[in-house]
N, C-alpha and C. Protein backbone atom coordinates (compact mmCIF):
# COMPACT_ATOMS: atom_id res chain seq x y z
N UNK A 1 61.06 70.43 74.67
CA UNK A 1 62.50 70.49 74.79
C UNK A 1 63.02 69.07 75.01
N UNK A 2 63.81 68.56 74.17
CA UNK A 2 64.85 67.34 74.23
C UNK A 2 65.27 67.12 75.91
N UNK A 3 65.01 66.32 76.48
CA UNK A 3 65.56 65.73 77.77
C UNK A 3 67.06 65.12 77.75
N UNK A 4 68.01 64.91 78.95
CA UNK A 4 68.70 64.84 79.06
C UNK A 4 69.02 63.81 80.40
N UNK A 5 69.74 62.56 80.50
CA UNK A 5 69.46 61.88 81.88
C UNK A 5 70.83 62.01 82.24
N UNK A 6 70.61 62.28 84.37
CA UNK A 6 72.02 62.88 84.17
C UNK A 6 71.58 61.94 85.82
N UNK A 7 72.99 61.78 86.23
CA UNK A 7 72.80 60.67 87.62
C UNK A 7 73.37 61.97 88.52
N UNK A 8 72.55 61.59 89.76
CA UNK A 8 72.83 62.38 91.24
C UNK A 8 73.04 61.72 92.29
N UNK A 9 74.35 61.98 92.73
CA UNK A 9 74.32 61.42 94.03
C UNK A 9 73.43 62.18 95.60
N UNK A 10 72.83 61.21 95.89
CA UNK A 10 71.95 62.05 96.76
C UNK A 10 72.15 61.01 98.30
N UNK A 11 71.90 61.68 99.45
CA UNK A 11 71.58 61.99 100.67
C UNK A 11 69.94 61.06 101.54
N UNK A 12 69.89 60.57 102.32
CA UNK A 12 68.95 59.88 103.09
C UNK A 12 68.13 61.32 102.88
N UNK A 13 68.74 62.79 103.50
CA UNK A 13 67.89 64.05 103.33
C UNK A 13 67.61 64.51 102.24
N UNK A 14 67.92 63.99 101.30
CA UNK A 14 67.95 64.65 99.71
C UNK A 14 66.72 63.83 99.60
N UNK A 15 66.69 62.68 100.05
CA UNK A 15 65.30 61.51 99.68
C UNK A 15 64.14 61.91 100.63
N UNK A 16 64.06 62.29 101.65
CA UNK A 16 63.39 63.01 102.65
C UNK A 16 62.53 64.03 101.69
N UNK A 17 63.64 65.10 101.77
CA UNK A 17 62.43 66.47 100.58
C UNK A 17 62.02 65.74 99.38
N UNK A 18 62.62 64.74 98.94
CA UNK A 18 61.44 64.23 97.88
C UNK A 18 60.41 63.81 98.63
N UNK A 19 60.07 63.52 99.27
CA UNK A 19 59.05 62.57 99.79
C UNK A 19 58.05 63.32 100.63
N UNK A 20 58.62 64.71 100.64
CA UNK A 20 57.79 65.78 101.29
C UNK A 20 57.44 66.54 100.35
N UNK A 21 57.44 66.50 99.11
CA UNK A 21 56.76 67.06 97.90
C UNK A 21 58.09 68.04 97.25
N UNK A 22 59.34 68.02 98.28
CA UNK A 22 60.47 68.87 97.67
C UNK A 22 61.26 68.62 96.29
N UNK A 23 62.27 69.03 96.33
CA UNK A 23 62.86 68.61 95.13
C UNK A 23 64.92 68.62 95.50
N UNK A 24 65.22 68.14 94.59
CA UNK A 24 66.94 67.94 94.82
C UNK A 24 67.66 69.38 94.25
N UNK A 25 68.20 70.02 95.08
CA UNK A 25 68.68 71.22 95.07
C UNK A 25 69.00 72.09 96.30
N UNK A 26 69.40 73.22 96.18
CA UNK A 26 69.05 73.80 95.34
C UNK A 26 69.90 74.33 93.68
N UNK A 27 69.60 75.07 92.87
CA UNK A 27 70.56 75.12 91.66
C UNK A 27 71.95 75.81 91.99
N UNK A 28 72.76 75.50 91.15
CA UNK A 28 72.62 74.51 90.66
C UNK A 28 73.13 73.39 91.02
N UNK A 29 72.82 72.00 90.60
CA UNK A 29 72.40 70.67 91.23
C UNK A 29 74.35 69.91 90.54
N UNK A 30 74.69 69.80 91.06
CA UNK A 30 75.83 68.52 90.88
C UNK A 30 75.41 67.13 90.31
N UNK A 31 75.81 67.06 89.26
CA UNK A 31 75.77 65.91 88.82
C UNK A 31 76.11 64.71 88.48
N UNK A 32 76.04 63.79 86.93
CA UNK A 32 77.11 63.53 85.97
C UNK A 32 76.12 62.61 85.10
N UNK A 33 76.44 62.98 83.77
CA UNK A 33 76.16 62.78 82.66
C UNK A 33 77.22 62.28 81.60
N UNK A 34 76.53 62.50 80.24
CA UNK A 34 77.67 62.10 79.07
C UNK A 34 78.07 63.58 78.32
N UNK A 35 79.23 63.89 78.43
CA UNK A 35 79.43 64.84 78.55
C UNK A 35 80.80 65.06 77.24
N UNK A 36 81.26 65.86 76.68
CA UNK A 36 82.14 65.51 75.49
C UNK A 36 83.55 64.99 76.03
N UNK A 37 83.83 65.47 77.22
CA UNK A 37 85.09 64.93 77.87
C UNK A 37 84.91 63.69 77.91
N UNK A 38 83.77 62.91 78.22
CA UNK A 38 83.88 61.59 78.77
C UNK A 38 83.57 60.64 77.11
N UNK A 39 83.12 61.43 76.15
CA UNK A 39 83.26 60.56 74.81
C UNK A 39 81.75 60.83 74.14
N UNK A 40 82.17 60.79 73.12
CA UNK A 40 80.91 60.92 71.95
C UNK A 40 80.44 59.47 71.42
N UNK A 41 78.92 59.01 71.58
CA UNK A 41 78.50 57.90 70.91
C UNK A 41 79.16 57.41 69.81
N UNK A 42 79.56 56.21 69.23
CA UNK A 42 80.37 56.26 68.12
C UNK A 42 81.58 56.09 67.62
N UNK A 43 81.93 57.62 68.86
CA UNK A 43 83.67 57.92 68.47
C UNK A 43 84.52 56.82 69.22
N UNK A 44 83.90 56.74 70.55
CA UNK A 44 85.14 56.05 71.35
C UNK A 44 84.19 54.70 72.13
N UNK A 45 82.75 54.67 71.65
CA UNK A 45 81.97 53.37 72.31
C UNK A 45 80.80 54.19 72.31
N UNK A 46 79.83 53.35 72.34
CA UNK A 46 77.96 53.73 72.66
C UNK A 46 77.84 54.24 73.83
N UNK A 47 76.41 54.92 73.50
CA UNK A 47 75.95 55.74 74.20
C UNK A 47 75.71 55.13 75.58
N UNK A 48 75.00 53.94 75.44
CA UNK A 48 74.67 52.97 76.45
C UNK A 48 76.17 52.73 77.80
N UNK A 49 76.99 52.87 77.09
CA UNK A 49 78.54 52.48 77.81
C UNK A 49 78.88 53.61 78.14
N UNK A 50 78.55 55.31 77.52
CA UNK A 50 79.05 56.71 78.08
C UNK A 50 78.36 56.89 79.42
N UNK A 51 76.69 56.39 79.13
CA UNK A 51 75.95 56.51 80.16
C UNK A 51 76.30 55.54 81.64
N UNK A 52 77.03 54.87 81.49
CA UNK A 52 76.85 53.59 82.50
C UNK A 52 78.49 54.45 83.43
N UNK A 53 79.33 54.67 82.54
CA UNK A 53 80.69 55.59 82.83
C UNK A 53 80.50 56.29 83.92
N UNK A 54 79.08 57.87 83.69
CA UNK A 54 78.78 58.88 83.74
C UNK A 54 77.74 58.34 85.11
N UNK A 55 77.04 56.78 85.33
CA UNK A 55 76.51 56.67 86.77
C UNK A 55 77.36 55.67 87.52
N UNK A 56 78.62 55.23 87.35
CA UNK A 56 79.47 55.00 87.83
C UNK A 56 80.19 56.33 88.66
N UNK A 57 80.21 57.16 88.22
CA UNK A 57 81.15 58.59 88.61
C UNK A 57 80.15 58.93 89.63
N UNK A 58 78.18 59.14 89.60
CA UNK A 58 77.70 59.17 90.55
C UNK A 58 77.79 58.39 91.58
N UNK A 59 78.35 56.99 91.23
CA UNK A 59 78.25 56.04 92.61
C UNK A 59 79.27 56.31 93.28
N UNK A 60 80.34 56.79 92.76
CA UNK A 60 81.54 56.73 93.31
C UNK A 60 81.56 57.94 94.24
N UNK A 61 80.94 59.08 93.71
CA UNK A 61 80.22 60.13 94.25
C UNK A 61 79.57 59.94 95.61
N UNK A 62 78.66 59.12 95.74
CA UNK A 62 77.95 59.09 96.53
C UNK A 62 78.61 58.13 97.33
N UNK A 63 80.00 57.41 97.37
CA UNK A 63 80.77 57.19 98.26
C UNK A 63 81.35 57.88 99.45
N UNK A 64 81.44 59.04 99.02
CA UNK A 64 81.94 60.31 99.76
C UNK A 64 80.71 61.13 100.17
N UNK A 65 79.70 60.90 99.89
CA UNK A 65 78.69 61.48 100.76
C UNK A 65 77.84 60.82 101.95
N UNK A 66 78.29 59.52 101.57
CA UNK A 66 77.73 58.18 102.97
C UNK A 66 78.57 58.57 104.07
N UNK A 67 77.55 58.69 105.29
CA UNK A 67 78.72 58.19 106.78
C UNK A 67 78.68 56.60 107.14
N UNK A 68 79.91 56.29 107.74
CA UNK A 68 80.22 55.43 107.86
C UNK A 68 79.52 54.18 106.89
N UNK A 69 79.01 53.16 107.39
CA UNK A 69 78.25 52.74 106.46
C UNK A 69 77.15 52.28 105.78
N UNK A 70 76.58 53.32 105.87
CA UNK A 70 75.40 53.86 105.23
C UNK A 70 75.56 52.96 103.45
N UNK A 71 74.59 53.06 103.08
CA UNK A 71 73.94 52.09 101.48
C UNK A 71 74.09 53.88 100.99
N UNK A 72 74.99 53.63 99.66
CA UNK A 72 74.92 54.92 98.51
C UNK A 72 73.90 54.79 97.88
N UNK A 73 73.27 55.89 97.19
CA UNK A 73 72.07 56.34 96.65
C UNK A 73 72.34 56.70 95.29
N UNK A 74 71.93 56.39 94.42
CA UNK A 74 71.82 57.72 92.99
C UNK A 74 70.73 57.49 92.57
N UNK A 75 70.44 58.98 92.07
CA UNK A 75 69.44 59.01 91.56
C UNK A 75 69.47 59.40 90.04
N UNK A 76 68.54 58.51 89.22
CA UNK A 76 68.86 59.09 87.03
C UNK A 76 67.34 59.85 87.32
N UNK A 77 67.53 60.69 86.37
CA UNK A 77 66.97 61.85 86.60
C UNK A 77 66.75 62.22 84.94
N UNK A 78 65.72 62.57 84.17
CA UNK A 78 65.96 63.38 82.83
C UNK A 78 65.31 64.69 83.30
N UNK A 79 66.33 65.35 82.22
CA UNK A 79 66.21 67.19 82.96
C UNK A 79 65.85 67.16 81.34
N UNK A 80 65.59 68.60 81.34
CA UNK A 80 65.66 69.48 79.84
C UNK A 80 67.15 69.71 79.54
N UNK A 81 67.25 69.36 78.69
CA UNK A 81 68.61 69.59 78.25
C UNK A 81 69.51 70.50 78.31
N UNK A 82 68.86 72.20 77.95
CA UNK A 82 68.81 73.53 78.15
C UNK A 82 69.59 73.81 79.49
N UNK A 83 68.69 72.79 80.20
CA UNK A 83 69.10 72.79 81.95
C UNK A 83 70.62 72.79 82.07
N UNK A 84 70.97 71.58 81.09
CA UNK A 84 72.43 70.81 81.85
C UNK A 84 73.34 71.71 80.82
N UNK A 85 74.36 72.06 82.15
CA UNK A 85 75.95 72.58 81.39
C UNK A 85 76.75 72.00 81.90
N UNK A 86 78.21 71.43 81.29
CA UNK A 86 79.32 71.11 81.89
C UNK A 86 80.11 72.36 82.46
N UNK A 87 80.68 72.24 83.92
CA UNK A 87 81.52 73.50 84.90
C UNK A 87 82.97 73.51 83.38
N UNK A 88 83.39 74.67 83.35
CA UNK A 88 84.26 74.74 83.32
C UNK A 88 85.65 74.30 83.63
N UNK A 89 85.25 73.98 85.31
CA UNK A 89 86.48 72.95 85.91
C UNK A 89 85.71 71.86 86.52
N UNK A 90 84.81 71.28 85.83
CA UNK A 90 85.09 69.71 86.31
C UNK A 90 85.99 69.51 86.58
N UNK A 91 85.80 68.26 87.41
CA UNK A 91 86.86 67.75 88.51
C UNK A 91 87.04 66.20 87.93
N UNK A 92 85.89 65.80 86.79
CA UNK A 92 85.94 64.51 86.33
C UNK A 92 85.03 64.65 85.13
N UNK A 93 85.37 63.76 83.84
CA UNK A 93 85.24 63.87 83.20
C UNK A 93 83.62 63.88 82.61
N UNK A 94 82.86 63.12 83.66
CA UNK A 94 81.55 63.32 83.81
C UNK A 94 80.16 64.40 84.40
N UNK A 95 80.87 65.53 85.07
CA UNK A 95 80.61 66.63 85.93
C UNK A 95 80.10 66.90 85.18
N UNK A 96 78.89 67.25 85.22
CA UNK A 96 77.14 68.32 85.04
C UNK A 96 77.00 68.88 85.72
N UNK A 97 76.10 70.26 85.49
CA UNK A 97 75.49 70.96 86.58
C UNK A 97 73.87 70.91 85.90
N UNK A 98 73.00 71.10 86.90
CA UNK A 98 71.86 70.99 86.73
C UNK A 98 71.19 72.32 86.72
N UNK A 99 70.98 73.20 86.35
CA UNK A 99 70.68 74.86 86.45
C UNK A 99 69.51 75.05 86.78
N UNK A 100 68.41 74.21 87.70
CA UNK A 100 67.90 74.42 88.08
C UNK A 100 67.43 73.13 89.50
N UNK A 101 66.54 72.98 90.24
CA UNK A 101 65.91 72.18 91.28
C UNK A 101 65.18 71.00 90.47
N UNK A 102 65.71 69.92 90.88
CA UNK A 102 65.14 68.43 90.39
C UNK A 102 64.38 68.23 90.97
N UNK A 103 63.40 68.23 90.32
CA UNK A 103 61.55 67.37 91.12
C UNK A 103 61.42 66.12 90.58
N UNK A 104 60.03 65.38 91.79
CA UNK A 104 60.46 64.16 91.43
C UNK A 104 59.63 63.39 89.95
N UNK A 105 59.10 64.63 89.75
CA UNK A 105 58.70 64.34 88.52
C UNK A 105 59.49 64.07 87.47
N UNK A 106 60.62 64.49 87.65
CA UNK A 106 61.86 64.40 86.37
C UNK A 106 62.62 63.09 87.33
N UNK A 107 62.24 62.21 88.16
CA UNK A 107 63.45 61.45 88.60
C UNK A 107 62.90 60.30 87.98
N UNK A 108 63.45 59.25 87.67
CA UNK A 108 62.97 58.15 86.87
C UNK A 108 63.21 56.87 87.62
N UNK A 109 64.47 56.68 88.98
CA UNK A 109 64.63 55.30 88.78
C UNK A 109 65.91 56.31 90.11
N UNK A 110 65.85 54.90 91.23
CA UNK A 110 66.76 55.04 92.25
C UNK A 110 67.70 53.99 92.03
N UNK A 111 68.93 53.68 92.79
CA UNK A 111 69.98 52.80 92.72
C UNK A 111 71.07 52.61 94.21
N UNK A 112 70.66 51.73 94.62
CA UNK A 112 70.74 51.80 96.05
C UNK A 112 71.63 50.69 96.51
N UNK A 113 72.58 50.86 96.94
CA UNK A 113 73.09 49.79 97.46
C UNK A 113 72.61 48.68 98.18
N UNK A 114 72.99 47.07 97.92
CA UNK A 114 72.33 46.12 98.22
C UNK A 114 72.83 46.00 99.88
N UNK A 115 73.85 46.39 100.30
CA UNK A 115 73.83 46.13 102.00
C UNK A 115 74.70 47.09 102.20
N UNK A 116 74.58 47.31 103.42
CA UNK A 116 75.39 48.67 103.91
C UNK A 116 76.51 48.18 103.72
N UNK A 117 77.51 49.54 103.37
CA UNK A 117 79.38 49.50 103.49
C UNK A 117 79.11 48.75 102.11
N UNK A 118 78.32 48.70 101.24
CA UNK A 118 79.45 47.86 99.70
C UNK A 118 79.69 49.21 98.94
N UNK A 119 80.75 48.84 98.22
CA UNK A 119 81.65 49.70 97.73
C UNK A 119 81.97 49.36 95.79
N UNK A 120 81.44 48.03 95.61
CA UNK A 120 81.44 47.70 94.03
C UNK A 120 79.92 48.80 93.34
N UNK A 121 80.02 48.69 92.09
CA UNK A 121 78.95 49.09 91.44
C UNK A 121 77.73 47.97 91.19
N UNK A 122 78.73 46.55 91.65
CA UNK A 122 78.01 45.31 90.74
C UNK A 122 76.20 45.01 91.36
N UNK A 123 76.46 45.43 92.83
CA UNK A 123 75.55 45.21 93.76
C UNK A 123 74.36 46.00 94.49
N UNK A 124 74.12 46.90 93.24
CA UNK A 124 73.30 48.24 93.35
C UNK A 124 71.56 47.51 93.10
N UNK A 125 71.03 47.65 93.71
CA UNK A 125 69.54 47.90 93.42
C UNK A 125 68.62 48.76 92.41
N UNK A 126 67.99 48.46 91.84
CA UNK A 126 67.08 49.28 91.09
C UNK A 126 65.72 49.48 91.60
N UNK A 127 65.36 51.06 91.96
CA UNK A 127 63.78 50.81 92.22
C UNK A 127 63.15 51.98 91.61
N UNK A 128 62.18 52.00 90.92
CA UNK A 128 61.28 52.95 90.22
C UNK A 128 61.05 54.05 91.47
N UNK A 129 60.93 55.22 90.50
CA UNK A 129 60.52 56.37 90.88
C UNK A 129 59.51 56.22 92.19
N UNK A 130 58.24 55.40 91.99
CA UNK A 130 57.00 55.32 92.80
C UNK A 130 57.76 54.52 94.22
N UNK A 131 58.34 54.13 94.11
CA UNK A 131 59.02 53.17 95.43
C UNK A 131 60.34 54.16 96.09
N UNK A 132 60.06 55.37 96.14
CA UNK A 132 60.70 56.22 97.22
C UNK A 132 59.94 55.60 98.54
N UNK A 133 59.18 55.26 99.02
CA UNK A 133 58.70 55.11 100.33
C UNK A 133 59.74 53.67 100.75
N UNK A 134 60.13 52.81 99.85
CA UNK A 134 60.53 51.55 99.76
C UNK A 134 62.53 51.83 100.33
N UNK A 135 62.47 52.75 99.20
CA UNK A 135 64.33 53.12 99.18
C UNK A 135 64.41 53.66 100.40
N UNK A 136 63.12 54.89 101.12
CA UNK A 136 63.43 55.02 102.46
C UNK A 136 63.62 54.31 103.03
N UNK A 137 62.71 52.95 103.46
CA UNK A 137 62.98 51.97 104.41
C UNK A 137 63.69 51.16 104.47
N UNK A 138 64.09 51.12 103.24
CA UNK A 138 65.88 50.61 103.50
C UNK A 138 66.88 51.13 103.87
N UNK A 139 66.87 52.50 104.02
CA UNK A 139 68.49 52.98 104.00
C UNK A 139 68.01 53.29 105.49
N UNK A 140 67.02 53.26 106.47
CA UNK A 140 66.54 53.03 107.98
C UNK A 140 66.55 51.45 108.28
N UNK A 141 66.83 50.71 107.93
CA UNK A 141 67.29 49.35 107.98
C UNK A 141 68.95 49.81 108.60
C-alpha cells in the first residue's frame, strides 16, 4: 500500500509511550498533511512547498499543546494512505485524521524546538527516528 507522510503534533507523553514500545493515539490520530484544500502539486506550487505548509500547521499546532514554555514537538510520520482521511470539518486547510494508532515504526524524523518558548518555524531541530532517547532529554532540559 502507497504511504502517505502526515505531521503530528505531539506531547513530552505522546514521546514517553513511544519509548515504552507504545504508539501515538489512540484512533483516530489528528494530524496534517497535503490535503486538496491546501493545493495540488502543480496546480498552485510543489509538492515539496504543500508538504512544508501542512508541517507548519503541525508546528503551529503544537503551539497550543506546550505549557508555558516548553520546546514544541512534531512528529512526520508515513502512514498507509488508506489510513489518512480529511474530517469533513477541518478547522484548517491541512487537517488529517489518522484511522488508526501510529507506531514508531511508521515515525521517520522528530522536529523540536531549538530553546524553550520559540515560537518561529525557522529554529526547529531535526532528529531521526532512533534519537527518541535524545529528543527526550531535551525537552527535560
Amino acid at each position: 500500500m502507497p504511504l502517505t507522510r502526515v505531521y503530528l503534533p505531539v506531547t513530552a507523553a505522546d514521546l514517553d509511550a513511544l519509548a515504552e514500545g507504545g504508539a501515538l493515539g489512540p484512533a483516530p490520530v489528528a494530524a496534517h498533511g497535503v490535503t486538496p484544500a491546501l493545493g495540488r502539486p502543480g496546480l498552485t506550487t510543489d509538492a515539496e512547498e504543500l508538504e512544508h505548509l501542512a508541517w507548519v500547521a503541525a508546528t503551529e499546532e503544537a503551539e497550543a499543546l506546550r505549557e508555558g514554555d516548553e520546546r514544541r514537538v512534531v512528529a512526520s510520520a508515513d502512514v498507509d494512505s488508506g489510513d489518512v482521511t480529511v474530517p469533513a470539518d477541518g478547522d484548517v486547510p491541512s487537517r488529517v485524521e489518522v484511522q488508526g494508532s501510529v507506531p514508531t515504526a511508521r515515525v521517520v524524523s522528530f522536529h523540536v524546538d531549538e530553546s524553550r518558548g520559540d515560537t518561529g518555524t525557522a529554529d526547529l531541530l531535526w532528529y531521526d527516528v532512533t534519537e527518541l532517547a535524545a529528543v527526550l532529554a531535551l525537552l527535560a532540559e
